[in-house]
C-alpha atoms as a PDB file:
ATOM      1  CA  UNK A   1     -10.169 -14.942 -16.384  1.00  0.00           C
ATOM      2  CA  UNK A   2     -12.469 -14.426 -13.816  1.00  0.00           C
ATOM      3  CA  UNK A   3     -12.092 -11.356 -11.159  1.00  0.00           C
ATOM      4  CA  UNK A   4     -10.680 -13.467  -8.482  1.00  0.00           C
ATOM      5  CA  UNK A   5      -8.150 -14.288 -10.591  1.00  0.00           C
ATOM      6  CA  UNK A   6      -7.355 -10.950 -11.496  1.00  0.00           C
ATOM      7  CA  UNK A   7      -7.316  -9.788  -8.311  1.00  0.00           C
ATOM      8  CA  UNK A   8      -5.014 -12.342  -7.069  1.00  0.00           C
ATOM      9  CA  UNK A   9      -2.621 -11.920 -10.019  1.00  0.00           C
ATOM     10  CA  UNK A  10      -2.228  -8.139  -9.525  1.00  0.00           C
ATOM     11  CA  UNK A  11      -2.266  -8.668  -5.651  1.00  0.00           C
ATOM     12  CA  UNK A  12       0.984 -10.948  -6.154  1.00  0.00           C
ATOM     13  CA  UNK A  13       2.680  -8.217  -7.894  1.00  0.00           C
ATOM     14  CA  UNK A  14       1.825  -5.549  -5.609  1.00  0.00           C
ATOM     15  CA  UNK A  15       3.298  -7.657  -2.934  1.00  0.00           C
ATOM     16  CA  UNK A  16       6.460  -8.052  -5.310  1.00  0.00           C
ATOM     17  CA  UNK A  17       6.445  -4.214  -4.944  1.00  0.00           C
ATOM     18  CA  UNK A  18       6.188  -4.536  -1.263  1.00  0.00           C
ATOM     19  CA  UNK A  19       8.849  -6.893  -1.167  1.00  0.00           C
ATOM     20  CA  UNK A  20      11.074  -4.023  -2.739  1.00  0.00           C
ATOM     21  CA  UNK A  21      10.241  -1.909   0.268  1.00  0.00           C
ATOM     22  CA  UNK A  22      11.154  -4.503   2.423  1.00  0.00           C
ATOM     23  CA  UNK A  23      14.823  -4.557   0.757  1.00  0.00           C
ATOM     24  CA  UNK A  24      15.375  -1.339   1.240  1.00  0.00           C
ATOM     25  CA  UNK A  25      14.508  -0.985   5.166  1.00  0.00           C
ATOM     26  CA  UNK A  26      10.695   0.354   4.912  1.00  0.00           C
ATOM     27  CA  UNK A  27       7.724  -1.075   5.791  1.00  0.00           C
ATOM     28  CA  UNK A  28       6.790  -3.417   2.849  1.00  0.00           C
ATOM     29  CA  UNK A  29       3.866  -2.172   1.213  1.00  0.00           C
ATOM     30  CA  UNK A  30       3.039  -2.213  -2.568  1.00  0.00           C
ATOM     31  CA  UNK A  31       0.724  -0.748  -5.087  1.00  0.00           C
ATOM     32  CA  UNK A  32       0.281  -1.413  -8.676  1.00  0.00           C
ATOM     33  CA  UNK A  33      -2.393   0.624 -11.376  1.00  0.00           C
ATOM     34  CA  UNK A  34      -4.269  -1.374 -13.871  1.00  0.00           C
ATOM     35  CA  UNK A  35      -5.647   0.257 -16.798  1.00  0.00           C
ATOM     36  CA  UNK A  36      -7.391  -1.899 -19.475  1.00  0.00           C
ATOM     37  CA  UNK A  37      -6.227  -5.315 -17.548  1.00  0.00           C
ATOM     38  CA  UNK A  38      -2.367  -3.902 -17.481  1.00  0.00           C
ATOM     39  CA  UNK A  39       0.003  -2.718 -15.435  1.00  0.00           C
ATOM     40  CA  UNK A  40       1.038   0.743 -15.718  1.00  0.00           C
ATOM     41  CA  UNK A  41       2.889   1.596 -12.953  1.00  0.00           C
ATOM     42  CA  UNK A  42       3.762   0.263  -9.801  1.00  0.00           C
ATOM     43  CA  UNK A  43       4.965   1.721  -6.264  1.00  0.00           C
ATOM     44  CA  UNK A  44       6.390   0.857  -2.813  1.00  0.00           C
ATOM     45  CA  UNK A  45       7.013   2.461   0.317  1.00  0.00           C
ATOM     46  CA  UNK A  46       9.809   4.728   0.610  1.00  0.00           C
ATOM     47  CA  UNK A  47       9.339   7.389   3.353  1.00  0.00           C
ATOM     48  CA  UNK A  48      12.302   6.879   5.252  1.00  0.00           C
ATOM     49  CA  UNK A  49      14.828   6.826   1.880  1.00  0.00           C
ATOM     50  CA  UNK A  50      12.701  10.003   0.479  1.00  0.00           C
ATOM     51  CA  UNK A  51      12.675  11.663   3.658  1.00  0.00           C
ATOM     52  CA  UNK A  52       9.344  12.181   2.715  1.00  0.00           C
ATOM     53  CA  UNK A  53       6.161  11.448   4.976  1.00  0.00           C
ATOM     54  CA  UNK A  54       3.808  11.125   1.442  1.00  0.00           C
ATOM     55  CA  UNK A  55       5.999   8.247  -0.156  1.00  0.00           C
ATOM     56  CA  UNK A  56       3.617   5.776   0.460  1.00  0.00           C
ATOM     57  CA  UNK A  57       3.273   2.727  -2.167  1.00  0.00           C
ATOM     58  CA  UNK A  58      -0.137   4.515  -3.241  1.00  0.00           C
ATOM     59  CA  UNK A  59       1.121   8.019  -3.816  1.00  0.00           C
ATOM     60  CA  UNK A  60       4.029   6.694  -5.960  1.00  0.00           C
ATOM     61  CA  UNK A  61       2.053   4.148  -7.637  1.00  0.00           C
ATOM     62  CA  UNK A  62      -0.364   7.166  -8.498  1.00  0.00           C
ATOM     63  CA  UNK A  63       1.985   9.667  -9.605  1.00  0.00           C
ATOM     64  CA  UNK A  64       3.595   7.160 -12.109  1.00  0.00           C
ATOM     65  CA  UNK A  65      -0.343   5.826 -13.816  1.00  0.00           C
ATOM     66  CA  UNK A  66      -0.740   9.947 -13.955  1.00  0.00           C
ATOM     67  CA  UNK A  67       2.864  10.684 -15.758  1.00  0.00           C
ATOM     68  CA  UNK A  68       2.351   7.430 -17.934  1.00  0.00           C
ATOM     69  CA  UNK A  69      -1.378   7.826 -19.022  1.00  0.00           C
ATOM     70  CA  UNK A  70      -0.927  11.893 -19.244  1.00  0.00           C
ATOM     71  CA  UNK A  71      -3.954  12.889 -16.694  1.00  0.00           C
ATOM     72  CA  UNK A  72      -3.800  13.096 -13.115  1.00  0.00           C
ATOM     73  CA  UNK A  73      -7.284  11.708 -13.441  1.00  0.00           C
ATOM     74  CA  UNK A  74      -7.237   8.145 -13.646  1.00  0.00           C
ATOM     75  CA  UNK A  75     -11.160   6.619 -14.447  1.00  0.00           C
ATOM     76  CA  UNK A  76     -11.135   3.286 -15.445  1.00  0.00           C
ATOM     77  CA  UNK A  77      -8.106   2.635 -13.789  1.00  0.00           C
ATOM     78  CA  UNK A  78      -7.618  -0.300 -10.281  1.00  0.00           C
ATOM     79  CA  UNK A  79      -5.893   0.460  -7.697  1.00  0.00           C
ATOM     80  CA  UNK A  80      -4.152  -2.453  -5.331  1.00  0.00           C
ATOM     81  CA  UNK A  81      -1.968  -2.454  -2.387  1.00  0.00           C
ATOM     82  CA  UNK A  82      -0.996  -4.738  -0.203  1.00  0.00           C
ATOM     83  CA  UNK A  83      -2.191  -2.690   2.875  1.00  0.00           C
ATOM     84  CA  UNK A  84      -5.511  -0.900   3.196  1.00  0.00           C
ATOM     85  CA  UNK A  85      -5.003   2.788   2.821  1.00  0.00           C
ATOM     86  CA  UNK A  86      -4.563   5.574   4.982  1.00  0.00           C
ATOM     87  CA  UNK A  87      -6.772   9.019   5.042  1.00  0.00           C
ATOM     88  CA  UNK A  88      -4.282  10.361   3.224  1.00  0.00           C
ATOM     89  CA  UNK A  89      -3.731   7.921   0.462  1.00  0.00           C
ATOM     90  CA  UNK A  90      -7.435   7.275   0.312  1.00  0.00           C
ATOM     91  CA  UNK A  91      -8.089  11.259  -0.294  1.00  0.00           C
ATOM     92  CA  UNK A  92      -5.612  10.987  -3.460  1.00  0.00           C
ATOM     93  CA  UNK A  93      -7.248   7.755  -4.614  1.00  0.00           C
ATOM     94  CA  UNK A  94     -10.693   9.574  -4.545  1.00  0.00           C
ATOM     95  CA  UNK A  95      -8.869  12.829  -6.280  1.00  0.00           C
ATOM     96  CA  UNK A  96      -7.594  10.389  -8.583  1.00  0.00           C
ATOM     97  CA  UNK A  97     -10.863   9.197  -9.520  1.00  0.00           C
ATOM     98  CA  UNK A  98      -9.957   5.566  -9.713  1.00  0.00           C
ATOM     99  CA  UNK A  99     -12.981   3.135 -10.447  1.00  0.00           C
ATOM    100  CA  UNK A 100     -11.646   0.764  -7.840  1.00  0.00           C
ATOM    101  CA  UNK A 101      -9.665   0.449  -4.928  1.00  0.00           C
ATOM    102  CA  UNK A 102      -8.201  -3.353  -4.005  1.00  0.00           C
ATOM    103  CA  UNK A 103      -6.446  -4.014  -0.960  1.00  0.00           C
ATOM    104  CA  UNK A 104      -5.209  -7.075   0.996  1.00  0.00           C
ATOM    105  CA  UNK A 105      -4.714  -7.158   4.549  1.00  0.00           C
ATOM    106  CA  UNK A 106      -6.820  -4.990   7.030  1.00  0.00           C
ATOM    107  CA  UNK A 107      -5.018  -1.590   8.848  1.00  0.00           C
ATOM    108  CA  UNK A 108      -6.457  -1.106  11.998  1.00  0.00           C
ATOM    109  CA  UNK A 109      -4.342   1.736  13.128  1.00  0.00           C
ATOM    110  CA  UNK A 110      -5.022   4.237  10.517  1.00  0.00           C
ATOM    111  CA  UNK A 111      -6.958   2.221   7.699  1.00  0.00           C
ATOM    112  CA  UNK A 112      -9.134   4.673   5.402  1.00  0.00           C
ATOM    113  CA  UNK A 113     -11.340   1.809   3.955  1.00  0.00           C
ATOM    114  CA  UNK A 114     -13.588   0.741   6.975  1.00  0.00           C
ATOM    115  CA  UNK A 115     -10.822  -0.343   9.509  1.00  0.00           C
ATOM    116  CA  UNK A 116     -11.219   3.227  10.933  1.00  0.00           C
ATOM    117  CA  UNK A 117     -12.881   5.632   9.078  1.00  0.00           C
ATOM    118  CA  UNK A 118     -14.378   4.426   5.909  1.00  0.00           C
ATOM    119  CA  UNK A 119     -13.715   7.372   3.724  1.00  0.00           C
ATOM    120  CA  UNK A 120     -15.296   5.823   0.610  1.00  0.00           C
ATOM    121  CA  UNK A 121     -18.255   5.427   1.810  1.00  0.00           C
ATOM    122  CA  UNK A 122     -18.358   9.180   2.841  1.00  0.00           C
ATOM    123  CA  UNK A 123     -21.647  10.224   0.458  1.00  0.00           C
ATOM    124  CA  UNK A 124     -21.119  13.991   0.570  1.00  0.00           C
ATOM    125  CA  UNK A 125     -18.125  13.451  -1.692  1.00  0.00           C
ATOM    126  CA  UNK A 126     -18.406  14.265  -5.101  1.00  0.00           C
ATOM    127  CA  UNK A 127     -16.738  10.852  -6.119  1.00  0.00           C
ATOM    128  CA  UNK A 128     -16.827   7.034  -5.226  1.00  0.00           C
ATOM    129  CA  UNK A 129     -15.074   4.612  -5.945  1.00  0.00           C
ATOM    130  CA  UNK A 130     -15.946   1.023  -5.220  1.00  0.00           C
ATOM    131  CA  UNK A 131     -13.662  -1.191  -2.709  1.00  0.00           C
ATOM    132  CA  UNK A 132     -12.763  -4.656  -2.674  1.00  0.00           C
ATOM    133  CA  UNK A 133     -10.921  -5.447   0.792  1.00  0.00           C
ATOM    134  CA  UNK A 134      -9.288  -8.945   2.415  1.00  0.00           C
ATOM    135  CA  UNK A 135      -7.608  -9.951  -1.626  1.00  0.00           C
ATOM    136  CA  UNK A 136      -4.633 -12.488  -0.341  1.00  0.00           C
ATOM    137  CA  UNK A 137      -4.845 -10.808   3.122  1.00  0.00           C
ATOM    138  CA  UNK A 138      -2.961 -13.454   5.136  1.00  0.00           C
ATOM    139  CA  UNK A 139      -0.308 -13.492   2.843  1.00  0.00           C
ATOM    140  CA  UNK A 140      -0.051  -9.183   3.022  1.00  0.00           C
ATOM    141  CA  UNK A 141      -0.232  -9.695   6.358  1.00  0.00           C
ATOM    142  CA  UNK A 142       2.376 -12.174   6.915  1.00  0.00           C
ATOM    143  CA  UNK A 143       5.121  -9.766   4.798  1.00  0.00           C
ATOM    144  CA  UNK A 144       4.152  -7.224   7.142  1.00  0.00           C
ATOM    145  CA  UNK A 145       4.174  -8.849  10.540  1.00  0.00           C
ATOM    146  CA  UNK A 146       7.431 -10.645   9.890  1.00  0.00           C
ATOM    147  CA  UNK A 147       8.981  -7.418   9.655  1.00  0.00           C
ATOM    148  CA  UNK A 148       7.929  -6.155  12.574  1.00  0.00           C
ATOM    149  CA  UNK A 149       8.787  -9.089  14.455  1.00  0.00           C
ATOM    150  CA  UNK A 150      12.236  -8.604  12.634  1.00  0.00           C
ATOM    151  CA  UNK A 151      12.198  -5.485  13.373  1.00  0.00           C
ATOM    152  CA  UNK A 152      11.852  -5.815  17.056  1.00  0.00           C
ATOM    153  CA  UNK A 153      14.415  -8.370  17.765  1.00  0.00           C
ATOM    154  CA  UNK A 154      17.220  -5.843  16.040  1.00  0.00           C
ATOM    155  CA  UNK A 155      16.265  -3.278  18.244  1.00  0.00           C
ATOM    156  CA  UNK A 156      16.596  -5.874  21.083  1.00  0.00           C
ATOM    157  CA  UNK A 157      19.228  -6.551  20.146  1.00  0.00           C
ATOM    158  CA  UNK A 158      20.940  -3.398  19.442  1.00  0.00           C
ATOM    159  CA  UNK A 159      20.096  -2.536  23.278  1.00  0.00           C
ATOM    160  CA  UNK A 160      21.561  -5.262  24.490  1.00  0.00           C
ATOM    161  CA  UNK A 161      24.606  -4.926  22.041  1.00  0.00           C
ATOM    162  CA  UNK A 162      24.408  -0.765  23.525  1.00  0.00           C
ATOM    163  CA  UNK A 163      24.614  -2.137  27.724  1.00  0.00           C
ATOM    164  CA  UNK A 164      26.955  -4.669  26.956  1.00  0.00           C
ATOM    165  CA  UNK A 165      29.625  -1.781  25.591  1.00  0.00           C
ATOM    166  CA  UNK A 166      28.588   0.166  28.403  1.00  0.00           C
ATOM    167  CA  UNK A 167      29.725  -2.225  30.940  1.00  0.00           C
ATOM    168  CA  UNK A 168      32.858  -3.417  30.019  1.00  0.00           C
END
């Protein structure tokens, strides 16, 4: 199979991953590890459920590769998420020593991989890994702006719902 291919494949099942997010009320974004052209572990947002500002797809998605492989160091080992990465998910990725970060759609709020601040490409750093950016983007994209849109609307319409039992 050629990379493309790949990527796409694992792409799809990081935004299966996202999709579990989504389910559960966070912003959908998913991650999967690939060691030796396999899964191992998988991730999705869950900040909100974990009360915990670090429970980004990435993180989680990390943690699991390091539990199932037995080394918080994880060379040879592809990283993809749905959403480029923040600073701080990019810093763990680099800690990580992943060979390869793949992402789909662009973050230009706090993106880590060029949106922003390109931390990658920072050559003081004792580590690089290489990044392949834009892998089924529109389709990332989409999950993510129809939840926002979503989103919006209930808190429209919660407000309205709110003045409505104010009034009468």
């Amino acid at each position: 199979m050629m990379q493309n291919d790949l990527d796409n494949q694992f792409m799809q099942e990081a935004i299966a991953s996202a999709k579990k997010a989504e389910l559960q009320g966070e912003v959908p974004v998913g991650a999967v590890v690939v060691y030796e052209g396999k899964i191992v572990a998988t991730g999705h947002n869950q900040p909100i459920a974990q009360h915990d500002p670090t429970a980004h797809a990435e993180i989680a998605a990390l943690r699991a590769a390091a539990e199932i492989l037995g080394n918080y160091r994880l060379p040879g080992c592809t990283l993809y998420v749905t959403l480029e990465p923040c600073a701080m998910c990019a810093g763990a990725m680099l800690h990580a020593r992943l060979a390869r970060v793949v992402y789909g759609a662009a973050d230009p709020k706090t993106g880590a991989c060029g949106s922003v601040i390109n931390l990658f490409a920072e050559e003081k750093l004792n580590h690089h890994t290489t990044i392949t950016g834009g892998v089924l983007a529109e389709e990332c994209g989409q999950l993510l702006r129809d939840f926002f849109i979503q989103r919006r609307a209930q808190a429209v319409h919660e407000s309205l719902t709110a003045d409505y039992s104010q009034k009468h």
